[in-house]
PDB file of N, CA and C in Angstrom:
ATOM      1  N   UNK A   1     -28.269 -51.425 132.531  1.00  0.00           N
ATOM      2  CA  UNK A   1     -27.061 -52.024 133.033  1.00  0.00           C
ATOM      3  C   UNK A   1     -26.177 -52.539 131.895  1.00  0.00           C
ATOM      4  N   UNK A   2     -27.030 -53.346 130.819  1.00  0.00           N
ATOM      5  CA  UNK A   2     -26.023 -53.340 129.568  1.00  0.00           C
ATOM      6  C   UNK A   2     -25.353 -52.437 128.985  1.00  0.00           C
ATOM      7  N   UNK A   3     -26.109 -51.391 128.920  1.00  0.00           N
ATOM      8  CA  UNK A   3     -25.618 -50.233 128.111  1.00  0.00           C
ATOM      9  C   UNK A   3     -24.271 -49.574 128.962  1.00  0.00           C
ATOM     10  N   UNK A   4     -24.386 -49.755 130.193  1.00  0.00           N
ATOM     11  CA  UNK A   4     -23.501 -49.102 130.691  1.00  0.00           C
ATOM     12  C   UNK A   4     -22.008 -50.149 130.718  1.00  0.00           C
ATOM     13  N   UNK A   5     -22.052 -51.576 130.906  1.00  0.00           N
ATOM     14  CA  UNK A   5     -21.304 -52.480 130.487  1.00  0.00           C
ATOM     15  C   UNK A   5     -20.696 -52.305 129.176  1.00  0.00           C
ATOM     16  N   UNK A   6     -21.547 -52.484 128.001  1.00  0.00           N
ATOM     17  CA  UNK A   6     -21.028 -52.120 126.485  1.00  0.00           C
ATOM     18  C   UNK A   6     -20.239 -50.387 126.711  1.00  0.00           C
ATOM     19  N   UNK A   7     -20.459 -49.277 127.250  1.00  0.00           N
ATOM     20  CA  UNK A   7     -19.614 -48.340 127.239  1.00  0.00           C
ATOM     21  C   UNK A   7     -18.470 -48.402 128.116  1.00  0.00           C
ATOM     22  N   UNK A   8     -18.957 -49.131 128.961  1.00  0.00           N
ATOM     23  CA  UNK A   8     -17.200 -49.731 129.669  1.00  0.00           C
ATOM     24  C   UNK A   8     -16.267 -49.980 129.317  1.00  0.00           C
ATOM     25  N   UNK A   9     -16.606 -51.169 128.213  1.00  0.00           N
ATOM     26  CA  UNK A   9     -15.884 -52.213 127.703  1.00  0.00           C
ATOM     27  C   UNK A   9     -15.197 -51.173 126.699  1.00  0.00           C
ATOM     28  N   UNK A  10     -15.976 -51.040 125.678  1.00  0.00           N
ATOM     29  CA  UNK A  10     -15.331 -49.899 124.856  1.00  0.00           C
ATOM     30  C   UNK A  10     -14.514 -48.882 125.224  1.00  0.00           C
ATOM     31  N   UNK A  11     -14.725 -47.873 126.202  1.00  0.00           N
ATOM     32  CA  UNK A  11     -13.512 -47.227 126.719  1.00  0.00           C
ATOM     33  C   UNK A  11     -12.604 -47.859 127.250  1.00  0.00           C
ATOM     34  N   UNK A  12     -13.020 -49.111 127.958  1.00  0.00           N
ATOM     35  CA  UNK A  12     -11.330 -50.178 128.196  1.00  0.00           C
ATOM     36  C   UNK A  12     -10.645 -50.248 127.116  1.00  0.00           C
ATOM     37  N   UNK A  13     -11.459 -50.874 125.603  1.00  0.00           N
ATOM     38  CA  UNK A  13     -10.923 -51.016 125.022  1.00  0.00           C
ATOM     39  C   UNK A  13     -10.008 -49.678 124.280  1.00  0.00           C
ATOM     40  N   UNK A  14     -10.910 -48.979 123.993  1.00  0.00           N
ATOM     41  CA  UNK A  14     -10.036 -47.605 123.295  1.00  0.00           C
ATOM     42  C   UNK A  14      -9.072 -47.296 124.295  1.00  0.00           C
ATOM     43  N   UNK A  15      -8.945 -46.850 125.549  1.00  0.00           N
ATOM     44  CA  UNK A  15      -7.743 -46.805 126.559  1.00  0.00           C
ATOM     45  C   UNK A  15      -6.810 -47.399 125.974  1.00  0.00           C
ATOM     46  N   UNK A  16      -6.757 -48.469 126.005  1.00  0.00           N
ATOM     47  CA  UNK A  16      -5.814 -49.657 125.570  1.00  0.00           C
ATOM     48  C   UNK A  16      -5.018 -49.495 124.066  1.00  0.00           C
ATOM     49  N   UNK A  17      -5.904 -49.278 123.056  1.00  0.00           N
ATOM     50  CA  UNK A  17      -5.507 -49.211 122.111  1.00  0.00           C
ATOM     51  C   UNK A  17      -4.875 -47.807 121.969  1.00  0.00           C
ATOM     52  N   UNK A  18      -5.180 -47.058 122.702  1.00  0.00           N
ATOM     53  CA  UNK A  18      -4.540 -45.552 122.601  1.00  0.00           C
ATOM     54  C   UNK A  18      -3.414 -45.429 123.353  1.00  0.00           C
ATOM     55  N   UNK A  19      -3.088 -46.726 123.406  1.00  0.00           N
ATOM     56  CA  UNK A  19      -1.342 -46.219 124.213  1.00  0.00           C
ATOM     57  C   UNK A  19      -0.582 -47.155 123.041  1.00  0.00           C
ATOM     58  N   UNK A  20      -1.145 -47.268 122.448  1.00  0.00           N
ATOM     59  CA  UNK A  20      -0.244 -48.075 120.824  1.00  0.00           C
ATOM     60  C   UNK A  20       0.463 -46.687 119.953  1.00  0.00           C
ATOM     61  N   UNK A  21      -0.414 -45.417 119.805  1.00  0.00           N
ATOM     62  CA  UNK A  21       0.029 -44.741 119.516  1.00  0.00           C
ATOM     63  C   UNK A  21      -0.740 -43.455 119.291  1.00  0.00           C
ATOM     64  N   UNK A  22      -0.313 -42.207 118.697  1.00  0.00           N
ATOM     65  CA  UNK A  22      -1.042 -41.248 118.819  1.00  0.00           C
ATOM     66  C   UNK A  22      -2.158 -41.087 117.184  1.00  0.00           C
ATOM     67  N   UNK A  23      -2.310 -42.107 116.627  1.00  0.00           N
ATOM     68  CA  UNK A  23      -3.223 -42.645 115.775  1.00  0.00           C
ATOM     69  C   UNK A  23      -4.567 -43.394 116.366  1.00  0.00           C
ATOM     70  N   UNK A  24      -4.460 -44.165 116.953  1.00  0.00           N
ATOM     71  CA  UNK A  24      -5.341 -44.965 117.769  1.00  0.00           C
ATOM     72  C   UNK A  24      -6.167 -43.870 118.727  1.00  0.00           C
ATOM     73  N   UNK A  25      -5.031 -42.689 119.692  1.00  0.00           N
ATOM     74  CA  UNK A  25      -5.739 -42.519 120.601  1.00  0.00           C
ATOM     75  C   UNK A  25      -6.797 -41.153 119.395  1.00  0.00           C
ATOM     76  N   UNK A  26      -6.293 -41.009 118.372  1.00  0.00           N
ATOM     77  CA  UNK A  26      -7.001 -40.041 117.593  1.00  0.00           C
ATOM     78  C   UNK A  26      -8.595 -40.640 117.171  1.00  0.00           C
ATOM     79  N   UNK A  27      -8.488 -41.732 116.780  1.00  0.00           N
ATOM     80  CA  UNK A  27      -9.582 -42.731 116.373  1.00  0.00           C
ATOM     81  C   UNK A  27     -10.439 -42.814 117.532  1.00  0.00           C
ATOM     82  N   UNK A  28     -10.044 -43.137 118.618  1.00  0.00           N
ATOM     83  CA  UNK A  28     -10.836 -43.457 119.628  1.00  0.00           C
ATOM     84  C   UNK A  28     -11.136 -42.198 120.484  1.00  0.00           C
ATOM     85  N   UNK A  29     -10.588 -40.809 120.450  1.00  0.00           N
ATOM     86  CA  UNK A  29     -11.390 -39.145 120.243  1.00  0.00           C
ATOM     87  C   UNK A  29     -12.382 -39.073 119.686  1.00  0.00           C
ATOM     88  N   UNK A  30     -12.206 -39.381 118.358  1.00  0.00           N
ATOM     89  CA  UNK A  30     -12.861 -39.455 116.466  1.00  0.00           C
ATOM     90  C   UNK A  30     -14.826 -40.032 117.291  1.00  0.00           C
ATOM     91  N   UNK A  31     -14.366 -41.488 117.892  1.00  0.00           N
ATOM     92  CA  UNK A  31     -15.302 -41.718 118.137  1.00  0.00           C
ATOM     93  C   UNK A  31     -15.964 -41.311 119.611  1.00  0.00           C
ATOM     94  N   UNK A  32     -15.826 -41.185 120.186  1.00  0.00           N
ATOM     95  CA  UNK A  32     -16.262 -40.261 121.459  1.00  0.00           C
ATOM     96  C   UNK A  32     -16.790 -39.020 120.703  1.00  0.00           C
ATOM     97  N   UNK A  33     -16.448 -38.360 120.066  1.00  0.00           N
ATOM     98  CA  UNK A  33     -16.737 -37.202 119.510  1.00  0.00           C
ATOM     99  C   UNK A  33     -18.448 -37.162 118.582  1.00  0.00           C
ATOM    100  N   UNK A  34     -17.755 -37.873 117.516  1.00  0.00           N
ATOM    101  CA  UNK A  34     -19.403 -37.922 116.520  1.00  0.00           C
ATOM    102  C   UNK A  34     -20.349 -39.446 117.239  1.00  0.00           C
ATOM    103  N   UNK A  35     -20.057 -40.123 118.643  1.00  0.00           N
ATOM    104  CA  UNK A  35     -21.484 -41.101 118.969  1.00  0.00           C
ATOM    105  C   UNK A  35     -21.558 -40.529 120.062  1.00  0.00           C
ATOM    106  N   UNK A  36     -21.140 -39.534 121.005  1.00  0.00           N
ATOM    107  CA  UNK A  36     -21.282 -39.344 122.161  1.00  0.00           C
ATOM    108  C   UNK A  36     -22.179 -39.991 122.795  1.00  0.00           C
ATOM    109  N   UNK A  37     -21.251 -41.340 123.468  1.00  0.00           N
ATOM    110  CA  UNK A  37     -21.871 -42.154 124.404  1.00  0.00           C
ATOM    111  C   UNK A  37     -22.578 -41.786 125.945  1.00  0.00           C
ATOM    112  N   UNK A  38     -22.256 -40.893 126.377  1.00  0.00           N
ATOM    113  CA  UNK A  38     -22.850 -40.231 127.104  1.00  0.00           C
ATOM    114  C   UNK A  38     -24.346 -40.004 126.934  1.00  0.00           C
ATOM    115  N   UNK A  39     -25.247 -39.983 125.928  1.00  0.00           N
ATOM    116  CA  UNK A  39     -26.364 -40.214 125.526  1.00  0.00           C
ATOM    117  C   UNK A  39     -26.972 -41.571 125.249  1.00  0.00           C
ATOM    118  N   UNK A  40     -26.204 -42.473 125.628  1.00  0.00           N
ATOM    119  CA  UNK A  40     -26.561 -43.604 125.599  1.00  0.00           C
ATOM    120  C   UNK A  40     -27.133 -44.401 126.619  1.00  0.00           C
ATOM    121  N   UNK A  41     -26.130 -43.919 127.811  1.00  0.00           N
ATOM    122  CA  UNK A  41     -26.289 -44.097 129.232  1.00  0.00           C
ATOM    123  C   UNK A  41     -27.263 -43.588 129.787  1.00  0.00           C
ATOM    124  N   UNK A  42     -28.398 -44.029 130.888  1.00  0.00           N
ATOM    125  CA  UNK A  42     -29.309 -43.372 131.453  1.00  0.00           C
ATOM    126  C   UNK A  42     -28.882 -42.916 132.851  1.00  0.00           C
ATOM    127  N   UNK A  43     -27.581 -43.408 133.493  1.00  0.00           N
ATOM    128  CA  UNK A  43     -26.597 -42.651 134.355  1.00  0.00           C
ATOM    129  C   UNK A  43     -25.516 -41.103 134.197  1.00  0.00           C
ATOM    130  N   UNK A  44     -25.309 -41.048 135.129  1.00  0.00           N
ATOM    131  CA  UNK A  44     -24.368 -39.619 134.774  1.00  0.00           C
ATOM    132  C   UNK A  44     -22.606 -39.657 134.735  1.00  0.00           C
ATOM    133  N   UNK A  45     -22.459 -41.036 135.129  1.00  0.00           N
ATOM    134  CA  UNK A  45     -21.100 -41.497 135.542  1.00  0.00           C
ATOM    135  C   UNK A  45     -20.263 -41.301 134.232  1.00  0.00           C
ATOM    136  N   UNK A  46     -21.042 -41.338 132.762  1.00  0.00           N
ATOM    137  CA  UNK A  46     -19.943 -40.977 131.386  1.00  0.00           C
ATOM    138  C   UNK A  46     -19.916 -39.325 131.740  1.00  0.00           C
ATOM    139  N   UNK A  47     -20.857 -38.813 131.339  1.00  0.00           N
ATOM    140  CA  UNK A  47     -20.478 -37.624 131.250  1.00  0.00           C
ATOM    141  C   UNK A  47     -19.823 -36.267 132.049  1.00  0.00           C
ATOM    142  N   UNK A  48     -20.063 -37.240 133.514  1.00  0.00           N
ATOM    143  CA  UNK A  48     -18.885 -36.623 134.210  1.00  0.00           C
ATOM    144  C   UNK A  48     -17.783 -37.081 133.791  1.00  0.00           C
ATOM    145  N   UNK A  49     -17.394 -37.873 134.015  1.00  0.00           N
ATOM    146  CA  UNK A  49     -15.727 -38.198 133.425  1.00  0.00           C
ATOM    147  C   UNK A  49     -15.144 -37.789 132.317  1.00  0.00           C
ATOM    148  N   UNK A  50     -15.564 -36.236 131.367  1.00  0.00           N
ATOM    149  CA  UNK A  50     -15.292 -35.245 130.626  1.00  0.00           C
ATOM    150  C   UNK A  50     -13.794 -36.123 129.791  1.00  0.00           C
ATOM    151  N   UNK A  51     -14.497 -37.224 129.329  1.00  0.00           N
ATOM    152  CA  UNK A  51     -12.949 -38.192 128.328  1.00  0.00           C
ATOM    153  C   UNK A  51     -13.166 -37.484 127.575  1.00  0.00           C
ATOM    154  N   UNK A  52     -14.046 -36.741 126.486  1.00  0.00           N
ATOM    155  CA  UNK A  52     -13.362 -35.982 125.112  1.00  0.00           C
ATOM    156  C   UNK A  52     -12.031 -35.102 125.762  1.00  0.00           C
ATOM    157  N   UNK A  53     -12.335 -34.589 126.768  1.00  0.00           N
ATOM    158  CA  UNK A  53     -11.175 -33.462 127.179  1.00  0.00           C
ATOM    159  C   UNK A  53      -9.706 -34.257 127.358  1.00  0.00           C
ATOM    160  N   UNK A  54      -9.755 -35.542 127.893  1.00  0.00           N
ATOM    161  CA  UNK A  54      -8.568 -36.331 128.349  1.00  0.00           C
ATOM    162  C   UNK A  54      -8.144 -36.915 127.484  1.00  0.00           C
ATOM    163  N   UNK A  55      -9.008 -38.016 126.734  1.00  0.00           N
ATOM    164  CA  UNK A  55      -8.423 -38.672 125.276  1.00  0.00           C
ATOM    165  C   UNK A  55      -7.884 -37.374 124.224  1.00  0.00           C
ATOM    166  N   UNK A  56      -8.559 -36.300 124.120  1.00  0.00           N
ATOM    167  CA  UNK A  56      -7.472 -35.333 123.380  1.00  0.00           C
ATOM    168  C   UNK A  56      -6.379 -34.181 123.595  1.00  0.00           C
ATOM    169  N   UNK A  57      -6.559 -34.335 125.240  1.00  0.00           N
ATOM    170  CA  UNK A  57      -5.346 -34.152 125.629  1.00  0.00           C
ATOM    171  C   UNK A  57      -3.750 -35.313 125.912  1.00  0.00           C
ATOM    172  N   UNK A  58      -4.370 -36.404 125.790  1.00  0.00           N
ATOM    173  CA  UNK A  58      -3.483 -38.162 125.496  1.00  0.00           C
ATOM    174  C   UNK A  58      -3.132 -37.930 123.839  1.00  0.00           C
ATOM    175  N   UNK A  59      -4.300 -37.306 122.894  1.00  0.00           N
ATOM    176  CA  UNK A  59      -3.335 -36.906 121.600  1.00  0.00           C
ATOM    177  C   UNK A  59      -2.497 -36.562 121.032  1.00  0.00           C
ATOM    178  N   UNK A  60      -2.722 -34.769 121.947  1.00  0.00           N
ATOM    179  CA  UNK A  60      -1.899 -34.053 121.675  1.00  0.00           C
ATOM    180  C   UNK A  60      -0.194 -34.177 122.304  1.00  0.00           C
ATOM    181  N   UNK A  61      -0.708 -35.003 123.642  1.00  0.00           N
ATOM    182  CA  UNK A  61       0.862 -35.148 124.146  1.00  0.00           C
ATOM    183  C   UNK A  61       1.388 -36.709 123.128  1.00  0.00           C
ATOM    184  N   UNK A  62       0.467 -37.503 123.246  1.00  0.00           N
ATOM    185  CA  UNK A  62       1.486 -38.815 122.503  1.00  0.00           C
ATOM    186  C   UNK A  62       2.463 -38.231 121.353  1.00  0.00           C
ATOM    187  N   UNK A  63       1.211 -37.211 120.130  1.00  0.00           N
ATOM    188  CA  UNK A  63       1.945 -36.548 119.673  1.00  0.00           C
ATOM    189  C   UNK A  63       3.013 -35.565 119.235  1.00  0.00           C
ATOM    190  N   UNK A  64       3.222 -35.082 120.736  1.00  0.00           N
ATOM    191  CA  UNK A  64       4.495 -33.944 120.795  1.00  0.00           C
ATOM    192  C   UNK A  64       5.618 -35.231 120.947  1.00  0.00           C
ATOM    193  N   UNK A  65       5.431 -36.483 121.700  1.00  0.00           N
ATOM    194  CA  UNK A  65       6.294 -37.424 122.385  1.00  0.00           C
ATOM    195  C   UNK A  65       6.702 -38.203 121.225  1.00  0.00           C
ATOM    196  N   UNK A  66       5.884 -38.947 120.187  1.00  0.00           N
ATOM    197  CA  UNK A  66       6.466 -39.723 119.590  1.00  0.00           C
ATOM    198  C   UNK A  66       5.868 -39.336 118.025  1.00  0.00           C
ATOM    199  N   UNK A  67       5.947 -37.637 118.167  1.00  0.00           N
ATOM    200  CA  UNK A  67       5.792 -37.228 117.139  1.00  0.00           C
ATOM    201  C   UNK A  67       6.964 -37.488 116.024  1.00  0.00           C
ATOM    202  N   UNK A  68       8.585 -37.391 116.953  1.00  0.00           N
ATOM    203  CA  UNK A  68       9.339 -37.167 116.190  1.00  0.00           C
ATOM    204  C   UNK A  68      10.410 -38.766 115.894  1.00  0.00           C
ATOM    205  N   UNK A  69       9.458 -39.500 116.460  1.00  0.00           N
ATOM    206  CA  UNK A  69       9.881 -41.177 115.669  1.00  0.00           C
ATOM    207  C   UNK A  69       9.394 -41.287 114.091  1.00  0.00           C
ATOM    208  N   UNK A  70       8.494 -40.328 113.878  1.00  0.00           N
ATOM    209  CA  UNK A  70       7.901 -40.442 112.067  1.00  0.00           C
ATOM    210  C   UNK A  70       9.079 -40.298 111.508  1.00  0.00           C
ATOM    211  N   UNK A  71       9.029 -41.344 109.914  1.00  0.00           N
ATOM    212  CA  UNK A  71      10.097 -40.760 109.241  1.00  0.00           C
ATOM    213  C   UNK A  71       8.927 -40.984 107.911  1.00  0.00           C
ATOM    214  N   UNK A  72       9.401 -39.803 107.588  1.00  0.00           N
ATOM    215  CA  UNK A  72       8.659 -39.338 105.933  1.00  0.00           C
ATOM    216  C   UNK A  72       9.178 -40.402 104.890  1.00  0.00           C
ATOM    217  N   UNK A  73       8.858 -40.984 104.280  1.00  0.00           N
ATOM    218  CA  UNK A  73       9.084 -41.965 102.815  1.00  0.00           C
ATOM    219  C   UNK A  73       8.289 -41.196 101.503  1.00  0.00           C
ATOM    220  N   UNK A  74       8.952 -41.261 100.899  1.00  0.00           N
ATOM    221  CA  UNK A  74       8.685 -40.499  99.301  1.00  0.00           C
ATOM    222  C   UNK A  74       8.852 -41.437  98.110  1.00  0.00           C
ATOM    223  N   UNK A  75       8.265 -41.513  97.453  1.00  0.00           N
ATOM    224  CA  UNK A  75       8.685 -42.240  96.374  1.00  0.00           C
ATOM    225  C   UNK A  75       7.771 -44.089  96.599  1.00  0.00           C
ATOM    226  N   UNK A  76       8.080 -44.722  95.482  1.00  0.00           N
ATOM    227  CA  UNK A  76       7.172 -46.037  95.722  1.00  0.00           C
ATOM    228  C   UNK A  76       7.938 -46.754  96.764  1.00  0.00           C
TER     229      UNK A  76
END
């Protein structure tokens, strides 16, 4: 029951932080990816909910969306 609490919390939290920008929601992919929490859980309720597929599809769009607010700086 903890374990499944501590992976809660954490995807609340990464949710959250991944609407800050398309950096965050990359980080919080990054990690879904190399701890796959889904092995943590002795339920099936993570790994149905297929979030690698959704958090990097939330990437790729933040990034088409506020891809083009970057402005390049050169120099010191």
């Amino acid at each position: 029951m903890l374990r499944n609490l501590l992976i809660a919390a954490i995807f609340l939290l990464g949710f959250v932080q991944s609407l800050r920008g398309p950096y965050y929601a990359l980080l919080f992919y990054l990690w879904i990816a190399y701890f796959r929490p889904e092995s943590w859980v002795w339920s099936d309720w993570v790994a149905s909910l297929n979030l690698s597929f959704f958090v990097g599809l939330a990437v790729v769009g933040l990034t088409v969306i506020r891809g083009s607010q970057v402005r390049w700086r050169f120099g010191w």
